[in-house]
Protein backbone atom coordinates (compact mmCIF):
# COMPACT_ATOMS: atom_id res chain seq x y z
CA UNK A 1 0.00 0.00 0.00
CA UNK A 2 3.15 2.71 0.52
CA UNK A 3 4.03 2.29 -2.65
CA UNK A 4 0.86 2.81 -3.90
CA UNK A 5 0.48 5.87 -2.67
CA UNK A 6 4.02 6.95 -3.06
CA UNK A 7 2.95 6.02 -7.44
CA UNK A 8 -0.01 7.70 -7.48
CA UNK A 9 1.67 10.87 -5.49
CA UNK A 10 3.55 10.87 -8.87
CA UNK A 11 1.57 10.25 -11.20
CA UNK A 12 -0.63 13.31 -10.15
CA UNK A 13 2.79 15.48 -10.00
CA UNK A 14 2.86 15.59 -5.92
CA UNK A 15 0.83 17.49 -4.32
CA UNK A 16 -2.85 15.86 -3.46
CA UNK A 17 -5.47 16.40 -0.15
CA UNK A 18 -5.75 13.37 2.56
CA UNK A 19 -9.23 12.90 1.21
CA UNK A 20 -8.52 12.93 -2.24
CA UNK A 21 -5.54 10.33 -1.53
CA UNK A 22 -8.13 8.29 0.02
CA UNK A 23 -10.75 8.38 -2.45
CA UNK A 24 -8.39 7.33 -4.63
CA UNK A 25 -6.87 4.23 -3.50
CA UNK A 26 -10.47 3.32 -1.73
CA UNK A 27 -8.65 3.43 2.01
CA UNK A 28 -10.09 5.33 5.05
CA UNK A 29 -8.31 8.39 5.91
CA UNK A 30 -8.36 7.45 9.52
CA UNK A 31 -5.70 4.44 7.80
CA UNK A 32 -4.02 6.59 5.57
CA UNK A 33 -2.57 9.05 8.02
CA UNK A 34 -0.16 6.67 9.47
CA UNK A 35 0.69 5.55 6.38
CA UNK A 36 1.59 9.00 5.25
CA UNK A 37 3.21 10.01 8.12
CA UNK A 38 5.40 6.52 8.02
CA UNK A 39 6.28 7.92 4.27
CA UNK A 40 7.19 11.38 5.35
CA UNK A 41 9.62 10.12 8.23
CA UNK A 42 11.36 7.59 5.67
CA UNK A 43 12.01 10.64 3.38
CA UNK A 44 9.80 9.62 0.30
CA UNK A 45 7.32 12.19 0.77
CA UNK A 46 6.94 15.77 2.18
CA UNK A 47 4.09 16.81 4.02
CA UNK A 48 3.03 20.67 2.84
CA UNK A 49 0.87 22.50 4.79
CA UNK A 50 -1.70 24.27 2.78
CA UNK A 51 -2.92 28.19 3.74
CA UNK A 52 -5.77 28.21 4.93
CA UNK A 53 -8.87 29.22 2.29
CA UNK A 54 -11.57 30.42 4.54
CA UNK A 55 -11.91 31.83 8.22
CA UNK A 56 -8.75 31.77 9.47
């Protein structure tokens, strides 16, 4: 499954949302977090915090 994610994080040129990841690959996002955050510690992906859009 990390290297699923890790392929389709290419495919779509980087960035992508949680929910979008998860939609995607047909996981829970509750599942993918750990997942992701497993990826970002190991160095094969970077976690970018988006500004916020409304009512900040």
């Amino acid at each position: 499954m990390l290297s699923e994610i890790v392929n389709l994080l290419r495919e779509r040129g980087g960035a992508s949302s949680v929910q979008e990841i998860s939609l995607l690959l047909k996981i829970d996002s509750s599942a993918l977090h750990p997942m992701l955050d497993l990826l970002e510690r190991k160095g094969r992906i970077v976690k970018m915090e988006l500004p916020c859009k409304k009512n900040c």
